[in-house]
Each structure stands twice: as C-alpha cells, then as structure tokens.
N, C-alpha and C. Protein backbone atom coordinates (compact mmCIF):
# COMPACT_ATOMS: atom_id res chain seq x y z
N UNK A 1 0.83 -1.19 0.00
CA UNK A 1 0.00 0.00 0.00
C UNK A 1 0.88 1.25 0.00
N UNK A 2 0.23 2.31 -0.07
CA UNK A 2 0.79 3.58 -0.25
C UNK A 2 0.53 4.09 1.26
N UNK A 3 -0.41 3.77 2.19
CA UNK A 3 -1.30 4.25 2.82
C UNK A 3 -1.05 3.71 3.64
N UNK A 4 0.09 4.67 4.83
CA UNK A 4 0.50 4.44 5.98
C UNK A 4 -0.26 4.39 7.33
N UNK A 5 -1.60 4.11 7.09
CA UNK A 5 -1.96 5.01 7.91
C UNK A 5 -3.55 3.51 7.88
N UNK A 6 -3.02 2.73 6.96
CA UNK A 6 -3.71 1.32 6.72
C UNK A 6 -2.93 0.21 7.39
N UNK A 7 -1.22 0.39 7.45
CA UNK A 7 -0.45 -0.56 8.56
C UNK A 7 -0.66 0.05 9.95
N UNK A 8 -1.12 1.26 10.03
CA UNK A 8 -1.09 1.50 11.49
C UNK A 8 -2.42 0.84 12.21
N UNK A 9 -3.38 0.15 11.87
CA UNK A 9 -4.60 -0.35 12.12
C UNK A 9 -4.03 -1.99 12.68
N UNK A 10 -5.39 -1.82 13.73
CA UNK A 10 -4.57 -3.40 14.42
C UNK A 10 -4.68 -4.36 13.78
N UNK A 11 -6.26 -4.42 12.65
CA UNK A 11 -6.11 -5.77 12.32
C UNK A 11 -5.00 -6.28 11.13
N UNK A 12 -4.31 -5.13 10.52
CA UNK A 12 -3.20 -5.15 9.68
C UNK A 12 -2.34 -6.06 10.84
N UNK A 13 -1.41 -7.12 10.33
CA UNK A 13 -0.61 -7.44 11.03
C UNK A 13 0.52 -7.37 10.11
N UNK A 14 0.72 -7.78 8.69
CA UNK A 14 1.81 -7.50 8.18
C UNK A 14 1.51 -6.56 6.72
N UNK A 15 1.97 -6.26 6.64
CA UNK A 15 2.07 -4.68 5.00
C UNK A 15 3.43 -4.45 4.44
N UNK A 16 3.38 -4.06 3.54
CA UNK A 16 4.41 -2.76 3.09
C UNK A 16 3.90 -1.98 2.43
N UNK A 17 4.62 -0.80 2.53
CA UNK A 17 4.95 0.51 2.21
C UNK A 17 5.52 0.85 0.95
N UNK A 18 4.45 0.32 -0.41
CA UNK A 18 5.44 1.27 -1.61
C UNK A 18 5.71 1.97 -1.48
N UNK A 19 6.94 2.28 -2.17
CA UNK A 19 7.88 3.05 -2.45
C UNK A 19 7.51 4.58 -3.39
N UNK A 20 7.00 3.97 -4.44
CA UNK A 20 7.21 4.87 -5.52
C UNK A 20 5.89 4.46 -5.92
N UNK A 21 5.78 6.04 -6.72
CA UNK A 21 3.84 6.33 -7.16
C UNK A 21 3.84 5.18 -8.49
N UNK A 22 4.76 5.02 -9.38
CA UNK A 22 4.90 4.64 -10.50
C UNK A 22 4.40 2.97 -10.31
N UNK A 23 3.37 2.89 -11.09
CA UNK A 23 2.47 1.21 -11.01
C UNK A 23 3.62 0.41 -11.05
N UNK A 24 4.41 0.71 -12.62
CA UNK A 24 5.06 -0.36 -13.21
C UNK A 24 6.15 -0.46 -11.88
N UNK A 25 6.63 -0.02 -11.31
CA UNK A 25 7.91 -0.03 -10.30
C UNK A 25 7.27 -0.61 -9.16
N UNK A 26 5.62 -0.05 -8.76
CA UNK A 26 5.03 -0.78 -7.62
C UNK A 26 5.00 -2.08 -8.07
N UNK A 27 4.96 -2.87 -9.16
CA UNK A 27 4.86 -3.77 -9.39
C UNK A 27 5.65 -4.75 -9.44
N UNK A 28 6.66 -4.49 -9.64
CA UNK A 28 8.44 -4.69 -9.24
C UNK A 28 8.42 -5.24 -8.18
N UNK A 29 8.51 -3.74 -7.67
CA UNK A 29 8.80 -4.15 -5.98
C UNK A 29 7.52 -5.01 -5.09
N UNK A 30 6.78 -5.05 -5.76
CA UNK A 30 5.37 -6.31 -4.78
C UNK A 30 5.89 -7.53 -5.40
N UNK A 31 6.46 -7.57 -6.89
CA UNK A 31 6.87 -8.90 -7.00
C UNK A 31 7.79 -9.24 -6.60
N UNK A 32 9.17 -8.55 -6.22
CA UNK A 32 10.38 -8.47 -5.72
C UNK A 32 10.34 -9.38 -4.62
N UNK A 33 9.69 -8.07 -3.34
CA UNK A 33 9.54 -8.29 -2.02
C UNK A 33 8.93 -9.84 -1.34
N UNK A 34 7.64 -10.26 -2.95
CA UNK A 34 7.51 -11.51 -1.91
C UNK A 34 7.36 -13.06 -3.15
N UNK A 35 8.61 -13.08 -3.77
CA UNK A 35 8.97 -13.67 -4.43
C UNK A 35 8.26 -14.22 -5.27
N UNK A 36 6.96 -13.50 -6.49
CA UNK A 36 6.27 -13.78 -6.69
C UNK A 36 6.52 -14.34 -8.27
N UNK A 37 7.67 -14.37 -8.75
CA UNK A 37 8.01 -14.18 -10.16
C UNK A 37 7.65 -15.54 -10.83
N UNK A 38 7.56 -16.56 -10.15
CA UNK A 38 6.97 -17.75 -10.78
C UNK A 38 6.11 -18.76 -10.54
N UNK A 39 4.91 -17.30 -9.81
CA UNK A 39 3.44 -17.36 -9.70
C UNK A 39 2.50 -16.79 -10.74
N UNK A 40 3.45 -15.85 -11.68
CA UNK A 40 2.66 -15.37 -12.59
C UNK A 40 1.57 -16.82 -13.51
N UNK A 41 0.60 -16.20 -13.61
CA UNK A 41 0.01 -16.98 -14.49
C UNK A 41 -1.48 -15.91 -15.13
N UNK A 42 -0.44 -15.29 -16.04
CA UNK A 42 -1.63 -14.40 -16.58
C UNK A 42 -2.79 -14.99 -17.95
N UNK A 43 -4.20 -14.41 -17.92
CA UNK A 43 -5.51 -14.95 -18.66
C UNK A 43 -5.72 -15.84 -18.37
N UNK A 44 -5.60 -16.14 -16.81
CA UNK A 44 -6.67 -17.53 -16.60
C UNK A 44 -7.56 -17.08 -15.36
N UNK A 45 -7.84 -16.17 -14.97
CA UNK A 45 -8.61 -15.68 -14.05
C UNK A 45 -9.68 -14.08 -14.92
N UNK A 46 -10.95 -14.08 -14.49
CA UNK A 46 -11.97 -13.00 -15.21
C UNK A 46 -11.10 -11.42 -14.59
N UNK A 47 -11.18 -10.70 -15.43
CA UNK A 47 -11.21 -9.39 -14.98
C UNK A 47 -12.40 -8.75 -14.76
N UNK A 48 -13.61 -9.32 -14.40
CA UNK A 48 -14.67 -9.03 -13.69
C UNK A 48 -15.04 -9.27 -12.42
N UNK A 49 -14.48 -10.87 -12.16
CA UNK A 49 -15.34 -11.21 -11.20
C UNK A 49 -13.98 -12.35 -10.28
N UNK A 50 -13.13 -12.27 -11.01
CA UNK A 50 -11.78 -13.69 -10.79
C UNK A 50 -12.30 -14.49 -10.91
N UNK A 51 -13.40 -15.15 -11.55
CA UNK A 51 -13.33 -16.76 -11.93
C UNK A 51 -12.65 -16.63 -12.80
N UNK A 52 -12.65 -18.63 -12.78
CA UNK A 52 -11.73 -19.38 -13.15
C UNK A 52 -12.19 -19.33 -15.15
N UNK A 53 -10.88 -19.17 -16.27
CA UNK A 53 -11.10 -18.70 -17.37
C UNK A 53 -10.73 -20.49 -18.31
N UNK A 54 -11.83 -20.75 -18.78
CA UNK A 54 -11.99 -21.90 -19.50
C UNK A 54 -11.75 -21.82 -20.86
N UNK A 55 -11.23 -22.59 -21.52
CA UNK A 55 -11.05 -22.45 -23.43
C UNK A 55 -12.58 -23.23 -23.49
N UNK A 56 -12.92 -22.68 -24.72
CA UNK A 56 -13.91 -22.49 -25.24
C UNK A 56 -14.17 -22.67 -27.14
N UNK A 57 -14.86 -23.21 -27.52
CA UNK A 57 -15.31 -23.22 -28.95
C UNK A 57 -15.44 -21.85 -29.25
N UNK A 58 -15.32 -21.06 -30.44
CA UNK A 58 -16.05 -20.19 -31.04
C UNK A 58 -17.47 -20.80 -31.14
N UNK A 59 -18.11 -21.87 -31.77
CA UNK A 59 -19.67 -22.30 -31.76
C UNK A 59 -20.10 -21.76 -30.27
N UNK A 60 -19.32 -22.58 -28.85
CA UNK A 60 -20.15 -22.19 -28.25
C UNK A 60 -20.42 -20.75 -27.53
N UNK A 61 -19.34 -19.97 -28.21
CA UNK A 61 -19.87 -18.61 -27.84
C UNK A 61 -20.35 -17.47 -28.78
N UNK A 62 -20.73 -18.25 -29.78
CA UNK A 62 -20.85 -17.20 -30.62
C UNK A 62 -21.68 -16.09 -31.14
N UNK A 63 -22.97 -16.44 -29.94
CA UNK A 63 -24.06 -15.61 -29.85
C UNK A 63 -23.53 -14.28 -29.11
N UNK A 64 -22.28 -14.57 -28.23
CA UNK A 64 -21.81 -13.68 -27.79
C UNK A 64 -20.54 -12.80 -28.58
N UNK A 65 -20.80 -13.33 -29.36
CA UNK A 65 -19.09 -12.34 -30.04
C UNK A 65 -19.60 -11.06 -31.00
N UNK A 66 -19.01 -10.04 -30.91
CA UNK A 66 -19.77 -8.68 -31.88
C UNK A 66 -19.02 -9.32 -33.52
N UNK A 67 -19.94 -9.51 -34.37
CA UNK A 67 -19.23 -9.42 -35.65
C UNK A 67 -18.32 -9.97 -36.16
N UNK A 68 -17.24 -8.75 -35.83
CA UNK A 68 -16.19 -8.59 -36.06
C UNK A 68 -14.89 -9.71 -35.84
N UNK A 69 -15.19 -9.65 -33.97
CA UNK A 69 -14.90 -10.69 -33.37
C UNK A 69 -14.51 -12.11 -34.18
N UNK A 70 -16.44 -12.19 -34.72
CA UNK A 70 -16.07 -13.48 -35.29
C UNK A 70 -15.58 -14.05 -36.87
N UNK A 71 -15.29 -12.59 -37.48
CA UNK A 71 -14.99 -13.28 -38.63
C UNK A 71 -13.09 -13.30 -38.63
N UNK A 72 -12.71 -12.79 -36.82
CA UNK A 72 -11.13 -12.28 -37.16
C UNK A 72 -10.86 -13.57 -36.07
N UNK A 73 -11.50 -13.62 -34.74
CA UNK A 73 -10.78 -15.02 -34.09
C UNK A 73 -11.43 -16.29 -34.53
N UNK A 74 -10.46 -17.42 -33.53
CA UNK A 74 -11.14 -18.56 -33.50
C UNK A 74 -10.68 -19.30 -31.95
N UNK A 75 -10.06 -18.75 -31.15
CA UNK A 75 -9.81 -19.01 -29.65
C UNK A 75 -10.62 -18.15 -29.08
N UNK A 76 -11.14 -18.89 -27.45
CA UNK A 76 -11.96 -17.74 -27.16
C UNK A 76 -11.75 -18.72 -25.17
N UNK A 77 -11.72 -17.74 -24.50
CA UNK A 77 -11.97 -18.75 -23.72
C UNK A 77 -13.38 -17.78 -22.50
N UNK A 78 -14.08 -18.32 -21.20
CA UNK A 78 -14.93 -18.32 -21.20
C UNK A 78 -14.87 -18.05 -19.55
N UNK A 79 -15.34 -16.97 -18.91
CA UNK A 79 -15.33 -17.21 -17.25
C UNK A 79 -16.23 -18.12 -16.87
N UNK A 80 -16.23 -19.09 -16.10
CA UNK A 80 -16.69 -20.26 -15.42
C UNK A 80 -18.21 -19.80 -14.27
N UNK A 81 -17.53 -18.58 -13.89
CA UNK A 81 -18.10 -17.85 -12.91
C UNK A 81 -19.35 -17.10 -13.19
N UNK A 82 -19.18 -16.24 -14.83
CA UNK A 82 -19.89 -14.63 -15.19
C UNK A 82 -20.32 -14.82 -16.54
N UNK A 83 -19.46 -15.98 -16.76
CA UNK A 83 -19.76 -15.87 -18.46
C UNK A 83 -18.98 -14.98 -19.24
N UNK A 84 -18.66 -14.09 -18.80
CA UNK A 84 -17.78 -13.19 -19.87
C UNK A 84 -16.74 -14.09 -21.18
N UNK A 85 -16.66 -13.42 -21.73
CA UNK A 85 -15.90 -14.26 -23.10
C UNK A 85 -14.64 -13.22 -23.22
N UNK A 86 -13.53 -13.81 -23.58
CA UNK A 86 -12.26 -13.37 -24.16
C UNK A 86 -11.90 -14.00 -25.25
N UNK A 87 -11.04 -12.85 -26.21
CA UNK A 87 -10.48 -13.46 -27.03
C UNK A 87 -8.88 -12.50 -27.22
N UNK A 88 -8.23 -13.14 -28.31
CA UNK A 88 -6.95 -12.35 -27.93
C UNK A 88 -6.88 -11.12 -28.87
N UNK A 89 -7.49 -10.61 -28.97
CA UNK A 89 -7.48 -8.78 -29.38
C UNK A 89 -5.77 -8.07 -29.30
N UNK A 90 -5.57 -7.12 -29.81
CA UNK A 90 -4.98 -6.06 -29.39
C UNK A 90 -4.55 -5.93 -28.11
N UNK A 91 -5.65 -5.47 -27.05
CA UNK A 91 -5.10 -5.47 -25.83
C UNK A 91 -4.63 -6.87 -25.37
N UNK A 92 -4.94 -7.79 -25.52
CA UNK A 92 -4.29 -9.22 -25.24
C UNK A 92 -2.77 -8.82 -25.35
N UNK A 93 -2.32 -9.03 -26.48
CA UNK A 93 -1.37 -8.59 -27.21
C UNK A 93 -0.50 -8.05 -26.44
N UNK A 94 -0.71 -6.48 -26.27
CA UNK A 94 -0.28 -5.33 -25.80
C UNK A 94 0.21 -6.34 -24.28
N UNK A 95 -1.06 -6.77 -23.62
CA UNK A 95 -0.93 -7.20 -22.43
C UNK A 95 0.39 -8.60 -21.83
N UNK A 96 0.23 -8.71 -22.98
CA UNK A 96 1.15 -10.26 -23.34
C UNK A 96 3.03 -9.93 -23.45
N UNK A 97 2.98 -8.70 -24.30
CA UNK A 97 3.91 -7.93 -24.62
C UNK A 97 4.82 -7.73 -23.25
N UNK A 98 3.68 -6.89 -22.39
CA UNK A 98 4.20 -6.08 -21.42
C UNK A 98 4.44 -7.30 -20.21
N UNK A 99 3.78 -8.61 -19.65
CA UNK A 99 4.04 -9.55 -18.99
C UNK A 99 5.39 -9.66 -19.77
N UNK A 100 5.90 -10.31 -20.51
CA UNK A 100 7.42 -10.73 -20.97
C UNK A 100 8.03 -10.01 -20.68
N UNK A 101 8.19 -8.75 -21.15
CA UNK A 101 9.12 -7.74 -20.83
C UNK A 101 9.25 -7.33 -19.62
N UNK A 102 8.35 -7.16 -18.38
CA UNK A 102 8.19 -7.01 -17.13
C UNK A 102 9.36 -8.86 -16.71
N UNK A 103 8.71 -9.53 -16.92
CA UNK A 103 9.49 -10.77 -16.01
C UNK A 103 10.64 -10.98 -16.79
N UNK A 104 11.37 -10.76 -17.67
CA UNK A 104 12.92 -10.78 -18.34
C UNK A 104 13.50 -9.69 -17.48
N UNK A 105 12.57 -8.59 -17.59
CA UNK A 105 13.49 -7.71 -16.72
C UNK A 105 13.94 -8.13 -15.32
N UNK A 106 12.84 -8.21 -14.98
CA UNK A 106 12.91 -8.71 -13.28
C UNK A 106 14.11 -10.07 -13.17
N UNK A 107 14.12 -10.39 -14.39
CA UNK A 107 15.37 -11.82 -13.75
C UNK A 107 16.71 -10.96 -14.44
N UNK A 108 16.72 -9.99 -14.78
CA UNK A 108 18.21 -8.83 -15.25
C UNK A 108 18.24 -8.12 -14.11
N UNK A 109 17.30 -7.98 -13.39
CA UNK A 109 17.33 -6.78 -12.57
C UNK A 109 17.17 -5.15 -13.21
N UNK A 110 16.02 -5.10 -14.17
CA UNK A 110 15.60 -4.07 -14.96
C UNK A 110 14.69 -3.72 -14.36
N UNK A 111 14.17 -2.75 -15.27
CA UNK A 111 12.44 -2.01 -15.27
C UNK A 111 12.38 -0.79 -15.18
C-alpha cells in the first residue's frame, strides 16, 4: 500500500509501504519483495469477477461475439463464474507484450 496510515490499524498485522507512485515499479517491488516471479500466471482468471477462465469453442460462444470478433478469431476462452468471453485482441497482445518484458526484466534486474 501507499497508505500508511492502513499498517497503522490493528487488524493489519503484516504490510508494506510502496515506495514509488509509478504502477510499473510498484509492481516490481510487490513482486520483488515476496517472491512472486513464478506465480505469474496471466488470462486464466476474469477481470470481472476472478473466476476461473476456460477455453472455449467459437460455436459455443458465438451468440456472444460482436461481428467482427467473429470473422477475425477462433480461440476464445470463457469465465466459469460470469460468463464473460475473451479473445486475444490487441489489448491481449499489448498485455502479453508487457508480462514478458516485465518478467525478463525482473530476472536482469531491470524495469
């Protein structure tokens, strides 16, 4: 946390204190501090709700896909939990990009 004033509360028993305003560096240092670097396991949890993210047919989601969607993918996978549907878009991509480059760094000691 940033928010000193959230470890000073009793039922806090253990915290830290980022450092720096900057996400990408908070992110560093939370993975740093509690050795989290080969826990990553990114797109298998919802960014809605954290259920659990299932592969999926295009058939069976395809009432849900806009259009577009479906004439450009054919992976899709499916929250277990909400239903939400993913597929690997752009931001996937982008997102995919920035996981690699974040954990190469972190084993150089970059970022």
């Amino acid at each position: 946390t940033r928010d000193r004033g959230i470890l000073k509360r009793n039922e806090v028993t253990y915290g830290y204190i980022l450092r720096s305003d900057d996400p990408k560096i908070q992110l560093r240092e939370v993975t740093l501090r509690y050795s989290l670097q080969n826990w990553f396991a990114p797109f298998t949890r919802c960014m809605e709700c954290n259920g659990e993210l299932i592969s999926v047919s295009k058939q069976d989601v395809q009432e849900q896909l806009p259009e577009k969607v479906k004439e450009t993918f054919d992976e899709f996978a499916k929250c277990e939990r909400c239903g939400k549907v993913y597929w690997g878009g752009t931001h996937y991509e982008n997102m995919s990009l920035f996981i690699e480059k974040f954990l190469k760094s972190i084993s150089k000691k970059e970022f």
